[in-house]
PDB file of N, CA and C in Angstrom:
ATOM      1  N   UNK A   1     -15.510  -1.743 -19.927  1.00  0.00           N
ATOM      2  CA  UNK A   1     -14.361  -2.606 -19.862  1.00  0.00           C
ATOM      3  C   UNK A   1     -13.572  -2.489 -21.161  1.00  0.00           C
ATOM      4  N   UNK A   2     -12.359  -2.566 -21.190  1.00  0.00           N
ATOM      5  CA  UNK A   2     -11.833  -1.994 -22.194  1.00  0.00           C
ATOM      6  C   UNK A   2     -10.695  -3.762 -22.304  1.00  0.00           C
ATOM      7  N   UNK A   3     -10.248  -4.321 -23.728  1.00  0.00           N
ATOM      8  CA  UNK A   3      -9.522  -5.495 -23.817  1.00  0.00           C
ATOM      9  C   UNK A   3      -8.117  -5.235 -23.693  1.00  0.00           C
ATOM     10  N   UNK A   4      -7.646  -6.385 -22.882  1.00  0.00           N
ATOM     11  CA  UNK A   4      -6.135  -6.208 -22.464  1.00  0.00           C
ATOM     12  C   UNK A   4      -5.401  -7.429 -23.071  1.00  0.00           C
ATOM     13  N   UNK A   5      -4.248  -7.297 -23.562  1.00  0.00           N
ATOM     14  CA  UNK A   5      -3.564  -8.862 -23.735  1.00  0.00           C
ATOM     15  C   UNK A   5      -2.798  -8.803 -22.563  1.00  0.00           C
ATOM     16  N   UNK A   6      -2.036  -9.703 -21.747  1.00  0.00           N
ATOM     17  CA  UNK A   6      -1.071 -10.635 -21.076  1.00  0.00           C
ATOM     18  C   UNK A   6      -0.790 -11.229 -21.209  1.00  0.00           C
ATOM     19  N   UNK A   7       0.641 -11.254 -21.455  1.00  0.00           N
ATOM     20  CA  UNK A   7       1.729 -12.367 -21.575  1.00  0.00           C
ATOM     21  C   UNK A   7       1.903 -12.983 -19.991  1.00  0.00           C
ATOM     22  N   UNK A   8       1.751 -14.775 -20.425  1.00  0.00           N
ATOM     23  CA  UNK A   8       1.732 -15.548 -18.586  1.00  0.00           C
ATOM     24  C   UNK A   8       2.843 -16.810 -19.116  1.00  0.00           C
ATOM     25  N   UNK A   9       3.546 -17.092 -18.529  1.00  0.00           N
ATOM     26  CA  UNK A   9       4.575 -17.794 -18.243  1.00  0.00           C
ATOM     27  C   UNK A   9       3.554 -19.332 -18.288  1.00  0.00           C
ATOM     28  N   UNK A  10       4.056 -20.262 -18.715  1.00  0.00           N
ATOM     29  CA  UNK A  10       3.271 -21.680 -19.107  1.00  0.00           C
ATOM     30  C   UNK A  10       2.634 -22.353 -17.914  1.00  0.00           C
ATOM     31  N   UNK A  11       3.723 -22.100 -16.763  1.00  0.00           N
ATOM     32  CA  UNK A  11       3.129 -22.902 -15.285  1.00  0.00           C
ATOM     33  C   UNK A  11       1.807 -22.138 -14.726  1.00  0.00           C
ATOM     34  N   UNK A  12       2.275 -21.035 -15.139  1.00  0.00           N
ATOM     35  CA  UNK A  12       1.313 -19.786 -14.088  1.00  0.00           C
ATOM     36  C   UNK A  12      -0.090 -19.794 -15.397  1.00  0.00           C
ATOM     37  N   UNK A  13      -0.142 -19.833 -16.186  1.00  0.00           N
ATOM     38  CA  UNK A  13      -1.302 -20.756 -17.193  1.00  0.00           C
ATOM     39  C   UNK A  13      -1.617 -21.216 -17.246  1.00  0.00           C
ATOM     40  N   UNK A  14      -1.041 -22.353 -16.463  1.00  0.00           N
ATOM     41  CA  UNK A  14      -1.898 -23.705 -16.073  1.00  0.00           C
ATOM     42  C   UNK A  14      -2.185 -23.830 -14.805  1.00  0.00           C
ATOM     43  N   UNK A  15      -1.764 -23.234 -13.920  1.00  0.00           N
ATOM     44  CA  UNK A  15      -2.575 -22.376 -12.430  1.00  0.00           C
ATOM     45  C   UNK A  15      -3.842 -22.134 -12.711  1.00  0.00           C
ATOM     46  N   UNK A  16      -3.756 -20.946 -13.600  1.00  0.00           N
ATOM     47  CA  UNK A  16      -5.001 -19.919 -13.471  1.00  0.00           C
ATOM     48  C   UNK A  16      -6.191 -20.673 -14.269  1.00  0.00           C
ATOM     49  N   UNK A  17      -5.840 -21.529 -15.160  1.00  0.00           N
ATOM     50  CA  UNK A  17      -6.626 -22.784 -16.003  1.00  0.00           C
ATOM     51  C   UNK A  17      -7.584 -23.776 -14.965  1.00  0.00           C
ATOM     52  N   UNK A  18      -6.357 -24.207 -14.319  1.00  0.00           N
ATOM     53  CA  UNK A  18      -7.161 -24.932 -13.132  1.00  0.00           C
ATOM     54  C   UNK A  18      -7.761 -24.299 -12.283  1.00  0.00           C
ATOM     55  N   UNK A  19      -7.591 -23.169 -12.042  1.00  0.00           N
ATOM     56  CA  UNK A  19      -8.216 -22.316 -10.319  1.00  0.00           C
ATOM     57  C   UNK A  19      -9.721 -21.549 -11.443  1.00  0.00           C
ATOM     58  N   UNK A  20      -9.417 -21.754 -12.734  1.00  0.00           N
ATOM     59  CA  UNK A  20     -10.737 -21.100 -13.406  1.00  0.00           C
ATOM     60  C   UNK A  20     -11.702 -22.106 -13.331  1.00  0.00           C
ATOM     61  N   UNK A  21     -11.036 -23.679 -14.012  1.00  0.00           N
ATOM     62  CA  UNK A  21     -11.910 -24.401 -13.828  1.00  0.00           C
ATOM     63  C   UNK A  21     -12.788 -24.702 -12.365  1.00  0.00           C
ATOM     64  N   UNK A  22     -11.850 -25.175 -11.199  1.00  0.00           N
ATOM     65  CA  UNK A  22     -12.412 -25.173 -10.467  1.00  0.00           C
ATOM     66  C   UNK A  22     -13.447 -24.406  -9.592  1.00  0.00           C
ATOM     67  N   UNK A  23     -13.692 -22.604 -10.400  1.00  0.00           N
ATOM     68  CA  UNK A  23     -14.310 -22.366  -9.607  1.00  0.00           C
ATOM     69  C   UNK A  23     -15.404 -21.915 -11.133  1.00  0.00           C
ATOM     70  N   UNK A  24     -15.224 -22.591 -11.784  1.00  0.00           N
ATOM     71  CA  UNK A  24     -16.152 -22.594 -12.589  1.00  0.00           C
ATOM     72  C   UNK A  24     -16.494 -21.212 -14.028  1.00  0.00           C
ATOM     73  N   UNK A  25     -15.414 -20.447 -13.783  1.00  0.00           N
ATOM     74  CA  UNK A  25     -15.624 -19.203 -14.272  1.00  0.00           C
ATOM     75  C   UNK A  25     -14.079 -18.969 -15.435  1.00  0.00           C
ATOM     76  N   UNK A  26     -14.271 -17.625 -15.913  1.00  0.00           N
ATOM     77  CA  UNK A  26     -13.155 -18.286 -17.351  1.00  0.00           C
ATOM     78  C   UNK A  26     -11.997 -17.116 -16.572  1.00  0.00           C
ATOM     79  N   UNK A  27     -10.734 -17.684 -17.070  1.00  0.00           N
ATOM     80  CA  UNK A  27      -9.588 -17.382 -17.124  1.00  0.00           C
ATOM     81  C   UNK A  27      -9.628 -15.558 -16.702  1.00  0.00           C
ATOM     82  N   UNK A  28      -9.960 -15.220 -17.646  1.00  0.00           N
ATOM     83  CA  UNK A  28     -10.532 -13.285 -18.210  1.00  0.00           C
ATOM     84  C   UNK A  28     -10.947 -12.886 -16.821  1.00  0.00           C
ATOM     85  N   UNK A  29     -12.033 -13.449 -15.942  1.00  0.00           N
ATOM     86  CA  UNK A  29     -13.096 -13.646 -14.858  1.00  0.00           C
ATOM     87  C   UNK A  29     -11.393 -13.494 -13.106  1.00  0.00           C
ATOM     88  N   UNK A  30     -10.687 -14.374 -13.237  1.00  0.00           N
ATOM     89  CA  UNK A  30      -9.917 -14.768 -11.904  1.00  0.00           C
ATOM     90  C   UNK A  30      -8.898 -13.597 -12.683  1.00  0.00           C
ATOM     91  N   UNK A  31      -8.119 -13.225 -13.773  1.00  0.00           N
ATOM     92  CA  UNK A  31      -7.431 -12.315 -13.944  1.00  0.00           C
ATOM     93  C   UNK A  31      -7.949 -10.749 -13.599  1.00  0.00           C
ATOM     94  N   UNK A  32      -9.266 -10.452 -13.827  1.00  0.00           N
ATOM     95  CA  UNK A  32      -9.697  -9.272 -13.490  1.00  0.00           C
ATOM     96  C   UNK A  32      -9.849  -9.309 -12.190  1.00  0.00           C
ATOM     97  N   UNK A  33     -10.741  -9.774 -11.400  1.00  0.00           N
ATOM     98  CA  UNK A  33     -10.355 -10.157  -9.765  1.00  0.00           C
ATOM     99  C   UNK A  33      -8.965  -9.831  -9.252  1.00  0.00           C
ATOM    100  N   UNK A  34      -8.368 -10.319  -9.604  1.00  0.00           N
ATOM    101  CA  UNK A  34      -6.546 -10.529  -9.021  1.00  0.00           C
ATOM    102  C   UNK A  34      -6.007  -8.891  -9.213  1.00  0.00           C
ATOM    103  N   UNK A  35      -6.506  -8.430 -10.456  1.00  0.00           N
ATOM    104  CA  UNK A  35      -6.090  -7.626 -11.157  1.00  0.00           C
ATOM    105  C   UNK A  35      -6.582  -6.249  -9.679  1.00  0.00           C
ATOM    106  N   UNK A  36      -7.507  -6.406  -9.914  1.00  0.00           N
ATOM    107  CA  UNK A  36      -8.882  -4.869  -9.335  1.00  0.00           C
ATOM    108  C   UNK A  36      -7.923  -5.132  -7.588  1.00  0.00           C
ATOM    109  N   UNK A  37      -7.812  -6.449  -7.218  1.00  0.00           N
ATOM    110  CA  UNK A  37      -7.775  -6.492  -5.601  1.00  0.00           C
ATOM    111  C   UNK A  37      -6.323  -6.392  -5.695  1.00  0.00           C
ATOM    112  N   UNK A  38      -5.601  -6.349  -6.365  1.00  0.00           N
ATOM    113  CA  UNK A  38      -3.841  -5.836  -6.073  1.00  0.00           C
ATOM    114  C   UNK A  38      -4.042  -4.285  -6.089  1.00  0.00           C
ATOM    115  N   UNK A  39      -4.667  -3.893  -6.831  1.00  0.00           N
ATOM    116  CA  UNK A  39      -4.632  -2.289  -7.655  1.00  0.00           C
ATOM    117  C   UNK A  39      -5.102  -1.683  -5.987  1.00  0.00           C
ATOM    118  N   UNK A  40      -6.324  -2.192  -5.523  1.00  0.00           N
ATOM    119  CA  UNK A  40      -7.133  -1.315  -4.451  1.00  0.00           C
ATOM    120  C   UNK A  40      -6.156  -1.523  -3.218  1.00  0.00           C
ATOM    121  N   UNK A  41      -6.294  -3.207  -2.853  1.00  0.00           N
ATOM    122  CA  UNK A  41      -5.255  -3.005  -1.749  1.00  0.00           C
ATOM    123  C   UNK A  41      -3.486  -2.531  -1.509  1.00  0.00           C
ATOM    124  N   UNK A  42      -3.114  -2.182  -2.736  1.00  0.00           N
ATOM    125  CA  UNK A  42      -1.890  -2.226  -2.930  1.00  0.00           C
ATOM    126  C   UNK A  42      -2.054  -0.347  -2.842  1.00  0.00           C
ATOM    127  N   UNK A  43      -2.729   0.845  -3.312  1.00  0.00           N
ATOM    128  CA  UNK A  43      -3.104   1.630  -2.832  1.00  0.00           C
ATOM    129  C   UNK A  43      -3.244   1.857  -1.637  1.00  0.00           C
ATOM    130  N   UNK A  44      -4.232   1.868  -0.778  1.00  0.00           N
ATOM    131  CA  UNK A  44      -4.258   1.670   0.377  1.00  0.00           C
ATOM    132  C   UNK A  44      -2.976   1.274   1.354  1.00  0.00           C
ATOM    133  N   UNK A  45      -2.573   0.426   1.211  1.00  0.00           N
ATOM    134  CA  UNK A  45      -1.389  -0.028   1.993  1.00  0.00           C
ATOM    135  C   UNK A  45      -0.213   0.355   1.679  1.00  0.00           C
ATOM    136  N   UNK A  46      -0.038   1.206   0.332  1.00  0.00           N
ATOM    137  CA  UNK A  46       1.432   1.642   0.112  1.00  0.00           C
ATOM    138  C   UNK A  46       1.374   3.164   0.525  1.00  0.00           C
ATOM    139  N   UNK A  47      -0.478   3.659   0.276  1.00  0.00           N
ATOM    140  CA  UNK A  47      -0.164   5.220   1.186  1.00  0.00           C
ATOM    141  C   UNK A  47      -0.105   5.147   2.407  1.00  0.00           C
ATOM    142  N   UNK A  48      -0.456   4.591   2.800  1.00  0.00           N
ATOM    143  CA  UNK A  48      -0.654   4.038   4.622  1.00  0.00           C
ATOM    144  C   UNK A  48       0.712   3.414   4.916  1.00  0.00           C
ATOM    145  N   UNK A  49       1.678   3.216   4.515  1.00  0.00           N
ATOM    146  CA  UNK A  49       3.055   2.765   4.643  1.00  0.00           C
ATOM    147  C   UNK A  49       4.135   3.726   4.642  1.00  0.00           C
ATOM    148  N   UNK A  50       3.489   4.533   3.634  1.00  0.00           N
ATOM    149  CA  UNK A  50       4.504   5.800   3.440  1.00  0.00           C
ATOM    150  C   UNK A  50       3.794   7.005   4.369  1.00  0.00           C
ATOM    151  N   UNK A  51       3.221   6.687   4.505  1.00  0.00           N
ATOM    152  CA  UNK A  51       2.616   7.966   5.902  1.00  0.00           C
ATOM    153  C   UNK A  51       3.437   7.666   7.255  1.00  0.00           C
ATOM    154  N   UNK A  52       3.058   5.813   7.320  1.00  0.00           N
ATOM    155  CA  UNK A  52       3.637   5.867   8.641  1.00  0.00           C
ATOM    156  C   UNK A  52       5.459   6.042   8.911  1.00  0.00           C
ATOM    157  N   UNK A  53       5.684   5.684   7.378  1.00  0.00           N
ATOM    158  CA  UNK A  53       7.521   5.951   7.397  1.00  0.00           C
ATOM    159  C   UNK A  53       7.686   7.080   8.244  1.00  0.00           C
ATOM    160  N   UNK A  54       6.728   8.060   6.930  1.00  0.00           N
ATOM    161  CA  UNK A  54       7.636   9.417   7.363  1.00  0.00           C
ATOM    162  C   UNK A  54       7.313  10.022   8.789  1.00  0.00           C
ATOM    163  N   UNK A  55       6.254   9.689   9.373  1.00  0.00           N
ATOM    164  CA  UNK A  55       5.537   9.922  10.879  1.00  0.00           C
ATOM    165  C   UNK A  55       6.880   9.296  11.820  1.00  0.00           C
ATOM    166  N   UNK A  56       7.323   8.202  11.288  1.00  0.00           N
ATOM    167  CA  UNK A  56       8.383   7.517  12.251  1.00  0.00           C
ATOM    168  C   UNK A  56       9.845   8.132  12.200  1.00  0.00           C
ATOM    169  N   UNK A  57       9.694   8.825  11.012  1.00  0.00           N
ATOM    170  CA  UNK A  57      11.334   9.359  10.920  1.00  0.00           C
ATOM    171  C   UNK A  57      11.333  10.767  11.185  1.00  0.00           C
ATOM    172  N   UNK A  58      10.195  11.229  10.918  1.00  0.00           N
ATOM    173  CA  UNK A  58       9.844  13.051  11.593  1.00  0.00           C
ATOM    174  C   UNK A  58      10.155  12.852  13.309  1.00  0.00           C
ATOM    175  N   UNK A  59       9.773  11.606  13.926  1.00  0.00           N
ATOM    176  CA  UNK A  59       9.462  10.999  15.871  1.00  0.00           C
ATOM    177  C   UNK A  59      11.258  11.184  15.569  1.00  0.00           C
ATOM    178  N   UNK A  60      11.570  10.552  15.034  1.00  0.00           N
ATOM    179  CA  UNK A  60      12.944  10.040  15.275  1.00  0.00           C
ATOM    180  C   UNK A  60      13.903  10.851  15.425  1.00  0.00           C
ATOM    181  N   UNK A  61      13.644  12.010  14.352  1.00  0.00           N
ATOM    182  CA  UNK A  61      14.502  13.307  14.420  1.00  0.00           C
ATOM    183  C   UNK A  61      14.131  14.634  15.269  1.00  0.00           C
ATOM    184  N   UNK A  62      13.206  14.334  15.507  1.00  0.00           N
ATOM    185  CA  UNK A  62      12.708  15.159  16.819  1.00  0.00           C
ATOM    186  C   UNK A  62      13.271  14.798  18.267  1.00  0.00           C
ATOM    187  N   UNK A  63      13.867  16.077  19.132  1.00  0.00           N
ATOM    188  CA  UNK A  63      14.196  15.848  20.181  1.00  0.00           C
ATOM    189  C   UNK A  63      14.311  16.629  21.315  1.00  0.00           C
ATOM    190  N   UNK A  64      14.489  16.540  22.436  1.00  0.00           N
ATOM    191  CA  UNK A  64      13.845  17.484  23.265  1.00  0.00           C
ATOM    192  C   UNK A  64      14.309  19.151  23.099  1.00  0.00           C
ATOM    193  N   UNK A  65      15.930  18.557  22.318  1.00  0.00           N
ATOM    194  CA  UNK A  65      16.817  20.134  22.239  1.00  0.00           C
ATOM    195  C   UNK A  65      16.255  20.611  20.814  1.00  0.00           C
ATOM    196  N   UNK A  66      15.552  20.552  20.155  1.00  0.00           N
ATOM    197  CA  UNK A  66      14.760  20.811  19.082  1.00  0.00           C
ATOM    198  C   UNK A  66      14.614  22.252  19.388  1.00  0.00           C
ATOM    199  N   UNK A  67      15.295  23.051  18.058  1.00  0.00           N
ATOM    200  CA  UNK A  67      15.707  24.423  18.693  1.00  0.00           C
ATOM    201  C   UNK A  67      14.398  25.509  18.543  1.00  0.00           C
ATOM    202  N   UNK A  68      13.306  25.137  17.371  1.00  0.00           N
ATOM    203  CA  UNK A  68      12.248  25.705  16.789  1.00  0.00           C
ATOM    204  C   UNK A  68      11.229  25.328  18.191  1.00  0.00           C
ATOM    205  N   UNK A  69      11.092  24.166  18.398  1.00  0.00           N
ATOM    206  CA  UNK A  69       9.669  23.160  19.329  1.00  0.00           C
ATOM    207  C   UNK A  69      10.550  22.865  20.249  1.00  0.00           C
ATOM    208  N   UNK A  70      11.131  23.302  21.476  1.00  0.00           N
ATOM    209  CA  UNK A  70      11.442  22.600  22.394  1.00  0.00           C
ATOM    210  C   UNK A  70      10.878  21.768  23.508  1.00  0.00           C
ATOM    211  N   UNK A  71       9.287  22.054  23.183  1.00  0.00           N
ATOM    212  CA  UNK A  71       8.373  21.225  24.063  1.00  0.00           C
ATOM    213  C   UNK A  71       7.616  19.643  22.943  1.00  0.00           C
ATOM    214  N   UNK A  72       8.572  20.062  22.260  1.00  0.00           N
ATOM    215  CA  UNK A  72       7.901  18.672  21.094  1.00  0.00           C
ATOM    216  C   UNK A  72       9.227  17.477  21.583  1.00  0.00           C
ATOM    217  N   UNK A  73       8.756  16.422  21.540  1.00  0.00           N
ATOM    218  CA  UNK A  73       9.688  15.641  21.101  1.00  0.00           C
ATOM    219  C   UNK A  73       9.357  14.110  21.237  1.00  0.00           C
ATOM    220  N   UNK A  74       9.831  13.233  20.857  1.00  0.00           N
ATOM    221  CA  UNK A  74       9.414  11.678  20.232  1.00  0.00           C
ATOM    222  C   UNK A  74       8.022  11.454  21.215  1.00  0.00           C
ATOM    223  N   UNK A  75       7.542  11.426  22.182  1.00  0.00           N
ATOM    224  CA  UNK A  75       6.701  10.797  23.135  1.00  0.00           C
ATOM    225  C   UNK A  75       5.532  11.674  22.168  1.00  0.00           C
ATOM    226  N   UNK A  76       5.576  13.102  22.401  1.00  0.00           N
ATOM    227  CA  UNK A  76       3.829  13.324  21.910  1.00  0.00           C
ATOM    228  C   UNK A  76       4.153  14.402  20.486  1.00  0.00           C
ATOM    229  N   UNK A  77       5.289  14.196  19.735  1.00  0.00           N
ATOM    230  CA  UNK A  77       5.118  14.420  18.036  1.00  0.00           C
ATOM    231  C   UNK A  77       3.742  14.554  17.433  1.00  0.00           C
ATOM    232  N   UNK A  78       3.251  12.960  17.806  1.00  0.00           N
ATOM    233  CA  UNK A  78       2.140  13.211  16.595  1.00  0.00           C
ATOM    234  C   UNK A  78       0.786  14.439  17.768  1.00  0.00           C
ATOM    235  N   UNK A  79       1.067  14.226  18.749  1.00  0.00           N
ATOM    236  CA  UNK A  79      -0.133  15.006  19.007  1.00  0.00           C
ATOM    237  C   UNK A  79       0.098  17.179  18.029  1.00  0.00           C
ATOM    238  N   UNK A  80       1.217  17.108  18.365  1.00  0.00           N
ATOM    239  CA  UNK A  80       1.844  18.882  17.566  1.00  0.00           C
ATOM    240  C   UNK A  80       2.124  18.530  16.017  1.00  0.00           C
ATOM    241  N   UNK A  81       1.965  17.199  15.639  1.00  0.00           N
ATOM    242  CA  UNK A  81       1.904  17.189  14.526  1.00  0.00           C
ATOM    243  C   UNK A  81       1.390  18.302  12.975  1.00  0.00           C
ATOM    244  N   UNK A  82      -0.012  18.461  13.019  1.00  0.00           N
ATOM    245  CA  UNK A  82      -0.754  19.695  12.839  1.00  0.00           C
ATOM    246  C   UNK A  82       0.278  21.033  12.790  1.00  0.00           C
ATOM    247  N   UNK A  83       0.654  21.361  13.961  1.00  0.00           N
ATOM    248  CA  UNK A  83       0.998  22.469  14.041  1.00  0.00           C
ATOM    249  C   UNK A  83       2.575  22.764  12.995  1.00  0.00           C
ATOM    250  N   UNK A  84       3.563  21.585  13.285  1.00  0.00           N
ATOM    251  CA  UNK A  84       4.430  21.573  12.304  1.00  0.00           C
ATOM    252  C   UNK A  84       4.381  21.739  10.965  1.00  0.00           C
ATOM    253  N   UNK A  85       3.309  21.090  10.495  1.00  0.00           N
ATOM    254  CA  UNK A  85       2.943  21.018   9.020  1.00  0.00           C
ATOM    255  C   UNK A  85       2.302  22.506   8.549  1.00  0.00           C
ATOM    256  N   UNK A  86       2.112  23.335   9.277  1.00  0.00           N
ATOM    257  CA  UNK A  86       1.849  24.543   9.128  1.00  0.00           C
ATOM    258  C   UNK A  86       2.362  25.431   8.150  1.00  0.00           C
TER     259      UNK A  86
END
């Protein structure tokens, strides 16, 4: 573990004061928590967001007169998917 400072705004200090006390553990303790579970889920869900963008806008611009794939188009994209990325 390596030491970090943070600068916290006075209200949001006296949040994390009380939500430490109440669960019994110090300040350092609910900031690393908060910290680790933004970092992991915020990963996860921002590659998984940007996958599905571009999956939706590759469907979108695909169409039956698609001069390269004329048997591709919005209904089964992702199944020839693979093969595009080629």
């Amino acid at each position: 573990m390596e030491r970090t400072q943070v600068m916290l705004g006075e209200q949001d200090k006296r949040k994390l004061k009380t939500i430490a006390k109440k669960k019994n553990v110090s300040m350092a303790k609910i900031l690393r928590d908060a910290v680790s579970e933004y970092v992991t889920n915020r990963k996860v869900t921002t590659h998984f967001n940007q996958a599905e963008k571009l999956i939706e806008m590759a469907e979108n611009a695909v169409t039956p007169k698609h001069d390269y794939y004329p048997y591709i188009n919005s209904s089964n994209f992702r199944k020839y998917l693979p093969e595009l990325l080629d």
